[in-house]
PDB file of N, CA and C in Angstrom:
ATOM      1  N   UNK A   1      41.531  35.097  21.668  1.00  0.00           N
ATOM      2  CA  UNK A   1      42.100  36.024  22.626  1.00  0.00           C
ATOM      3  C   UNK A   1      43.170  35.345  23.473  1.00  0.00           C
ATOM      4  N   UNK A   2      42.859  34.237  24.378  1.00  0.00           N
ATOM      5  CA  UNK A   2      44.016  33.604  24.545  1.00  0.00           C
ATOM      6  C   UNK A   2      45.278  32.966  24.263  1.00  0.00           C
ATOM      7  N   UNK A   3      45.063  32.837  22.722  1.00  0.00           N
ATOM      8  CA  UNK A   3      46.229  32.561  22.061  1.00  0.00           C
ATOM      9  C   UNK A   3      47.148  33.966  22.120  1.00  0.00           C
ATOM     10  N   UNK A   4      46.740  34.692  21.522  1.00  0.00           N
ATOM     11  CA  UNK A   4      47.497  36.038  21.324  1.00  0.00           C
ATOM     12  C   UNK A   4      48.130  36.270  22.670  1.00  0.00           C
ATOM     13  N   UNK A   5      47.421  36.020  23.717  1.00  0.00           N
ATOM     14  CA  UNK A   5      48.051  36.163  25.583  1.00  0.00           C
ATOM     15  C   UNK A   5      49.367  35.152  25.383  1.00  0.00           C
ATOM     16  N   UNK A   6      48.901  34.203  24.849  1.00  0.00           N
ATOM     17  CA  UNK A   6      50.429  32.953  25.196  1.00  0.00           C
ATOM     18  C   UNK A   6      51.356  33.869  23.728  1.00  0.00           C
ATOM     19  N   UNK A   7      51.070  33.995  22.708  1.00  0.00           N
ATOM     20  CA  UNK A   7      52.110  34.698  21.814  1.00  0.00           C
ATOM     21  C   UNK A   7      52.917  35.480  22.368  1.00  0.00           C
ATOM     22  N   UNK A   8      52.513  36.653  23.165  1.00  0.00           N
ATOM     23  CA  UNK A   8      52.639  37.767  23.768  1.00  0.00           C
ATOM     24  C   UNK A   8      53.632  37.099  25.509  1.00  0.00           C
ATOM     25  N   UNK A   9      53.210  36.292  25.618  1.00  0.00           N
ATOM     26  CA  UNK A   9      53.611  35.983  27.231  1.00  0.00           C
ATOM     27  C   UNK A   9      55.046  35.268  26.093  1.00  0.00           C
ATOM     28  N   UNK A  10      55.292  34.513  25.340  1.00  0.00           N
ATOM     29  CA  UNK A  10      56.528  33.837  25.005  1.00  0.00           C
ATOM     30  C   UNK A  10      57.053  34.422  23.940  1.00  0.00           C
ATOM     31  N   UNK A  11      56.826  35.853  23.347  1.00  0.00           N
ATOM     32  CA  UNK A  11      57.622  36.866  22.760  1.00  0.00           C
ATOM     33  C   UNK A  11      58.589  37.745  24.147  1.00  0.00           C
ATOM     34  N   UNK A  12      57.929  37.784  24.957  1.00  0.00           N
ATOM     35  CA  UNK A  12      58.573  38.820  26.316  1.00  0.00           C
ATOM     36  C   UNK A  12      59.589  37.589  27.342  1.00  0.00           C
ATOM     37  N   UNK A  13      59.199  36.388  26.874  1.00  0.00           N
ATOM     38  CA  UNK A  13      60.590  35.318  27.821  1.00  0.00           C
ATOM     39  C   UNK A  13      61.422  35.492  26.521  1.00  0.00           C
ATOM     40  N   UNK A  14      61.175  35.378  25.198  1.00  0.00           N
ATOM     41  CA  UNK A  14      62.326  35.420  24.210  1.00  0.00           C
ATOM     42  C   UNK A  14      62.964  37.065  24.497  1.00  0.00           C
ATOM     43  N   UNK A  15      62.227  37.844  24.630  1.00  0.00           N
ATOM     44  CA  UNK A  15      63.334  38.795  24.521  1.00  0.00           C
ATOM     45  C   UNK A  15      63.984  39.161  25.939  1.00  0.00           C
ATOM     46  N   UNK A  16      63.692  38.831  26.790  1.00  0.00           N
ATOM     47  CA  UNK A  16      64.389  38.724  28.040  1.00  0.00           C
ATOM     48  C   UNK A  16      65.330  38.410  28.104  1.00  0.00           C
ATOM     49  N   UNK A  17      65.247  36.693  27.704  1.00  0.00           N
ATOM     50  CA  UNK A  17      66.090  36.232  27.348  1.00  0.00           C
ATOM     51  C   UNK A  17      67.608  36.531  26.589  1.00  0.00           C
ATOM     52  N   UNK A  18      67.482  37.483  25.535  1.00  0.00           N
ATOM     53  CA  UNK A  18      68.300  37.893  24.757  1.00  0.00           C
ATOM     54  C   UNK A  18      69.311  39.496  25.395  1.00  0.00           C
ATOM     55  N   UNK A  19      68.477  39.856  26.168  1.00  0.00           N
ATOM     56  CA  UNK A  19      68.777  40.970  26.684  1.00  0.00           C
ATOM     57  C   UNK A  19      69.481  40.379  28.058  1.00  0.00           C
ATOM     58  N   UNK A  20      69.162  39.409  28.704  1.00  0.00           N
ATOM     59  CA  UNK A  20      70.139  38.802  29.942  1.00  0.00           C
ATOM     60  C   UNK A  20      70.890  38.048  28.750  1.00  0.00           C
ATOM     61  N   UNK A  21      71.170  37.412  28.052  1.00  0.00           N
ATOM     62  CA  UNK A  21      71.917  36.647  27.550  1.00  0.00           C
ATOM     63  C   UNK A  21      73.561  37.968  27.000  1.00  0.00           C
ATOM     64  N   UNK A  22      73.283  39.003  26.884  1.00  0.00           N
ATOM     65  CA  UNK A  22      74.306  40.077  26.421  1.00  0.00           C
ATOM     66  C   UNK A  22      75.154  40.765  27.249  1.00  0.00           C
ATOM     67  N   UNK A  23      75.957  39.855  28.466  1.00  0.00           N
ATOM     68  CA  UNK A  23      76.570  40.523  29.483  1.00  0.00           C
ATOM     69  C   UNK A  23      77.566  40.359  28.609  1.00  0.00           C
ATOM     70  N   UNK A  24      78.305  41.632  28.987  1.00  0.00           N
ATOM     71  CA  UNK A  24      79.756  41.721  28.568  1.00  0.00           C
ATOM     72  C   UNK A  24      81.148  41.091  29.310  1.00  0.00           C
ATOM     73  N   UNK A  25      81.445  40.628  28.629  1.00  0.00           N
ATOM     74  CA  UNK A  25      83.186  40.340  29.181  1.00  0.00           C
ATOM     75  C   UNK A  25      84.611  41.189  28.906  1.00  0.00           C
ATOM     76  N   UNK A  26      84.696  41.899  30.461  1.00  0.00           N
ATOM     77  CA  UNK A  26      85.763  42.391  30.337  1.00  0.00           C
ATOM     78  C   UNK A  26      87.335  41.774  30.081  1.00  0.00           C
ATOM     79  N   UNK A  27      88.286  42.078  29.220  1.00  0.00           N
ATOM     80  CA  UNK A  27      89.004  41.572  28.975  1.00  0.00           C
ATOM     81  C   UNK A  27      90.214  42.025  29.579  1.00  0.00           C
ATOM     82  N   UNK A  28      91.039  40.841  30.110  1.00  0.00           N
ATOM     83  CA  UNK A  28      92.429  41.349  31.276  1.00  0.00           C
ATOM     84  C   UNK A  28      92.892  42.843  30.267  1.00  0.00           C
ATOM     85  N   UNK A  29      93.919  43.136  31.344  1.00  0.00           N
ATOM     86  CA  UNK A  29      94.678  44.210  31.397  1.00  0.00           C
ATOM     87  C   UNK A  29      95.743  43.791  30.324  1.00  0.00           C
ATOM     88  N   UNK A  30      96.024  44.806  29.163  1.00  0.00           N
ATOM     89  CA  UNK A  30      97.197  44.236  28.177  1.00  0.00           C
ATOM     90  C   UNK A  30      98.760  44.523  28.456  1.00  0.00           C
ATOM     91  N   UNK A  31      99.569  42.743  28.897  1.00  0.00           N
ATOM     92  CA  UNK A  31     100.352  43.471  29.286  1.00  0.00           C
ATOM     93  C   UNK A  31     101.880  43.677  28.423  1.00  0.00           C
ATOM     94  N   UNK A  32     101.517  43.490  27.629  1.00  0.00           N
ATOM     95  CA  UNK A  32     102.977  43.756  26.863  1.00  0.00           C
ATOM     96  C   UNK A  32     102.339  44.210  25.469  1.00  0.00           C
ATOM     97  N   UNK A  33     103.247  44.620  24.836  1.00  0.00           N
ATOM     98  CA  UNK A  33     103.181  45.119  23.140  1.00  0.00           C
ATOM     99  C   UNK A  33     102.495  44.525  22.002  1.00  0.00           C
ATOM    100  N   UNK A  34     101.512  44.776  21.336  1.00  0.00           N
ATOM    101  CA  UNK A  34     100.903  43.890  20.617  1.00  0.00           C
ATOM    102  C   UNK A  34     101.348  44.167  18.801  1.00  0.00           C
ATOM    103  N   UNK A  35     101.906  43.783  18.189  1.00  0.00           N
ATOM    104  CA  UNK A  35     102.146  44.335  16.831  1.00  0.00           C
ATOM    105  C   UNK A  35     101.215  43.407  15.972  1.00  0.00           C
ATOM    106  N   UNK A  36     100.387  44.048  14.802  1.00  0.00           N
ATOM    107  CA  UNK A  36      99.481  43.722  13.635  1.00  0.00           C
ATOM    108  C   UNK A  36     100.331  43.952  12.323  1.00  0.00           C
ATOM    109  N   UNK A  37     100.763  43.260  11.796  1.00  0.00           N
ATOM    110  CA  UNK A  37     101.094  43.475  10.449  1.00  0.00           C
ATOM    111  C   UNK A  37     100.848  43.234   9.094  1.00  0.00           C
ATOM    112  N   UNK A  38     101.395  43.463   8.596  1.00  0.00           N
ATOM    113  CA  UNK A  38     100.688  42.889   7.006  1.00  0.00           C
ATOM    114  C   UNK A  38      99.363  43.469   6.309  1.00  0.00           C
ATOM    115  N   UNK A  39      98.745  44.195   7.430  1.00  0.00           N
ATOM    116  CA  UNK A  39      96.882  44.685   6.724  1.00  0.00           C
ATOM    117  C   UNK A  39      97.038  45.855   6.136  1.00  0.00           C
ATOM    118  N   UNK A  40      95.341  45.863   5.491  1.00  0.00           N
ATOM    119  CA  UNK A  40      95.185  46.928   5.158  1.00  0.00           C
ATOM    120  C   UNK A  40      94.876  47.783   5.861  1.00  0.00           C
ATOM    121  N   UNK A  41      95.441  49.026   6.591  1.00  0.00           N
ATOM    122  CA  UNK A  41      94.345  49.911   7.426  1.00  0.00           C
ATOM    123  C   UNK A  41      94.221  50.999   6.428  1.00  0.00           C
ATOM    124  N   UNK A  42      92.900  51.553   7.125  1.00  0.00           N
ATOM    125  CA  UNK A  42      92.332  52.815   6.642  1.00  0.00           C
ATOM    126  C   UNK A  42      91.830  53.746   7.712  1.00  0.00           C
ATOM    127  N   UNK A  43      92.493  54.819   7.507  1.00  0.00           N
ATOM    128  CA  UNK A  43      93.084  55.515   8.815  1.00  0.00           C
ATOM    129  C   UNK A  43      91.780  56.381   9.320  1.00  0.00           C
ATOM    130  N   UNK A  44      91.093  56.659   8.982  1.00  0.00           N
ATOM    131  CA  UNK A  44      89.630  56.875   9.469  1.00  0.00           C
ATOM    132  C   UNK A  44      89.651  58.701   8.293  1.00  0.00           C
ATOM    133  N   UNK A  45      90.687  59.201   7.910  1.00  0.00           N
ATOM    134  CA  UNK A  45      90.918  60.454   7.132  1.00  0.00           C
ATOM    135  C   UNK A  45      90.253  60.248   5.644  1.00  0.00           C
ATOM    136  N   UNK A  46      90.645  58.733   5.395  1.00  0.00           N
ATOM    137  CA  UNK A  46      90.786  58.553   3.916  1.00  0.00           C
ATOM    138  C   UNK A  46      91.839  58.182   3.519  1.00  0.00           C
ATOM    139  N   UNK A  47      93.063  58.054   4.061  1.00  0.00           N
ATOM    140  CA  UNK A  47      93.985  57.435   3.670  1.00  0.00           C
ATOM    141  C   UNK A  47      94.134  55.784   3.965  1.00  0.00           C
ATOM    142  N   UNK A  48      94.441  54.840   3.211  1.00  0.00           N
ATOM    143  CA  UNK A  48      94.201  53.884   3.225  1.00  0.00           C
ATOM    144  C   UNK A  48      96.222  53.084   3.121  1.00  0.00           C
ATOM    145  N   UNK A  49      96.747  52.905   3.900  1.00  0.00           N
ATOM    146  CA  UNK A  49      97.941  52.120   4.375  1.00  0.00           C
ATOM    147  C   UNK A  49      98.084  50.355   3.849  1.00  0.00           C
ATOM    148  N   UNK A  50      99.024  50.140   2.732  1.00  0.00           N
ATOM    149  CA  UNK A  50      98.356  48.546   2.242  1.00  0.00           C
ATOM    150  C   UNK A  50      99.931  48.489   3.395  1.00  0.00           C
ATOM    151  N   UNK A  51     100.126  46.938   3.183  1.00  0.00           N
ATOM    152  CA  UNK A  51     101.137  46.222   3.719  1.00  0.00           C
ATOM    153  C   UNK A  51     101.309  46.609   5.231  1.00  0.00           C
ATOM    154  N   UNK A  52     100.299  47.189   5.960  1.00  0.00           N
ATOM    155  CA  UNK A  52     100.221  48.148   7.533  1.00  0.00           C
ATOM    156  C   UNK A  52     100.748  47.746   8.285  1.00  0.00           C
ATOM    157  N   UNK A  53     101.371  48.473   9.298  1.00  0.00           N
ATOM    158  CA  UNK A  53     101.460  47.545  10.918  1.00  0.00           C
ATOM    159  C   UNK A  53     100.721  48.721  11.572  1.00  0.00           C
ATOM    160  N   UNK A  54     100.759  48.078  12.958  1.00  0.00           N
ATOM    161  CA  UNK A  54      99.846  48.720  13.905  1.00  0.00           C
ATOM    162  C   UNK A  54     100.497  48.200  15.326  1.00  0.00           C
ATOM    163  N   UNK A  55     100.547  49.058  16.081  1.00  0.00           N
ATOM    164  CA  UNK A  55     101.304  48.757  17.206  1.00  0.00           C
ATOM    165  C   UNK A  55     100.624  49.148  18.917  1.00  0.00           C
ATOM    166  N   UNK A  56      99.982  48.648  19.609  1.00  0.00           N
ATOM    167  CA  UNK A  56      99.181  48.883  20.408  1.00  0.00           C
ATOM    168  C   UNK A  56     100.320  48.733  21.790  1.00  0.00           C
ATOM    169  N   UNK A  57     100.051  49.694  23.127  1.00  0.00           N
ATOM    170  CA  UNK A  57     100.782  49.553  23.881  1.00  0.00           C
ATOM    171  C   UNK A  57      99.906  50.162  25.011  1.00  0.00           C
ATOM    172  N   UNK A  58      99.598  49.313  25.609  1.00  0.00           N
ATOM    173  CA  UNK A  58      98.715  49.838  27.249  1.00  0.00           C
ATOM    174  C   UNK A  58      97.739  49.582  26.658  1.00  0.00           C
ATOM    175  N   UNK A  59      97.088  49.396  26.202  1.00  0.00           N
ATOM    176  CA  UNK A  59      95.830  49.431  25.697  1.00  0.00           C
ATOM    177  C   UNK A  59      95.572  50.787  24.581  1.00  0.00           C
ATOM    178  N   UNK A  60      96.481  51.405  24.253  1.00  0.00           N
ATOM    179  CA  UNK A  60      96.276  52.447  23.597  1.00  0.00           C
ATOM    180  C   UNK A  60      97.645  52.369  21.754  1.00  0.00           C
ATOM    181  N   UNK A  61      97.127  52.793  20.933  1.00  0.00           N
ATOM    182  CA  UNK A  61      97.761  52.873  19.333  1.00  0.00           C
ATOM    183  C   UNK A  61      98.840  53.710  19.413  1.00  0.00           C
ATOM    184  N   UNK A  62     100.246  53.204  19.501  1.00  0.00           N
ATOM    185  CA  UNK A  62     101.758  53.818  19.462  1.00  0.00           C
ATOM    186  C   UNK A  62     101.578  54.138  18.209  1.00  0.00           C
ATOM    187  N   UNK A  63     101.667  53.238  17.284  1.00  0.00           N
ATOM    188  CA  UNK A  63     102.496  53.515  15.859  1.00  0.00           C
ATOM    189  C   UNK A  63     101.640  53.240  14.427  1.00  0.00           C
ATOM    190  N   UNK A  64     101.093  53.897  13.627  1.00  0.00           N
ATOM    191  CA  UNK A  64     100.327  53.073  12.176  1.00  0.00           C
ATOM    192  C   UNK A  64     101.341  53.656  11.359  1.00  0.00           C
ATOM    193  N   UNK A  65     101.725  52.544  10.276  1.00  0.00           N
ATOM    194  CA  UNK A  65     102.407  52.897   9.270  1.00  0.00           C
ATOM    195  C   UNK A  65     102.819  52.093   8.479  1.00  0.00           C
ATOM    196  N   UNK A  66     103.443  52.315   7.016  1.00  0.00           N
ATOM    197  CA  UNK A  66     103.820  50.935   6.417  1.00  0.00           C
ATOM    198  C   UNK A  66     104.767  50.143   7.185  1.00  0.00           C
ATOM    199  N   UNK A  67     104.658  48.684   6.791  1.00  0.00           N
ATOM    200  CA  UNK A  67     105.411  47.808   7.559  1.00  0.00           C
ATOM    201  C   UNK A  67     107.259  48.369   7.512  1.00  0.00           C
ATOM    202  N   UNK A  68     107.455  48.925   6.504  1.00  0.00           N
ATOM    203  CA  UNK A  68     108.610  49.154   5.978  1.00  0.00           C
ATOM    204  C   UNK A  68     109.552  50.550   6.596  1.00  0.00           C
ATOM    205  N   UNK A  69     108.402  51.323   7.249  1.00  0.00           N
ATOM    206  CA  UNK A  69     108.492  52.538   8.199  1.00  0.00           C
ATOM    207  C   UNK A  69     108.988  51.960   9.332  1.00  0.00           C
ATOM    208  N   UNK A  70     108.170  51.093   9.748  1.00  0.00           N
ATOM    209  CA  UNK A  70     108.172  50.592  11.114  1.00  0.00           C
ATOM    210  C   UNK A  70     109.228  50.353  11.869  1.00  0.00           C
ATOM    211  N   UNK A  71     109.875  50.760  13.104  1.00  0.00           N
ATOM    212  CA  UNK A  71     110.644  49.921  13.643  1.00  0.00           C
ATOM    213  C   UNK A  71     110.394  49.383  14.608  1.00  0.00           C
ATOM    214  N   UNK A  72     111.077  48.265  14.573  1.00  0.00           N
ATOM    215  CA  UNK A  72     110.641  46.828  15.578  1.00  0.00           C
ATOM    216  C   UNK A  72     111.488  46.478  16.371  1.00  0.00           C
ATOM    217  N   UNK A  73     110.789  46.992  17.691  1.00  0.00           N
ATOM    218  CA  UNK A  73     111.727  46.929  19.031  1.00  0.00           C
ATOM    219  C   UNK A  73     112.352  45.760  19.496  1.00  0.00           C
TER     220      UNK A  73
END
């Protein structure tokens, strides 16, 4: 019976543990233009974009399209 008490008492510090260990880190404010190129995206429809860019601005998706569409400010 006392064993199972210590199992039980150092299953509940391990998961404590794991659950304080999962703070999140917010990440700064984005401040300029971010361009991704070259990938594959797959646009969440089913269409799948090879050679992709991707163009993020504020924190939010300006532009997906082939690299070859793209223009680059």
């Amino acid at each position: 019976m006392r064993n199972k008490i210590y199992i039980l008492i150092i299953m509940l510090i391990a998961c404590t543990g794991q659950v304080i260990g999962q703070s999140p880190a917010v990440a700064p404010a984005q401040k300029k233009q971010v361009m991704l190129t070259g990938g594959t995206i797959h646009t969440g429809t089913g269409d799948v974009i090879e050679n992709g860019t991707l163009i993020f601005s504020d924190g939010k998706i300006t532009a997906v399209g082939k690299s070859s569409d793209i223009k680059q400010d």
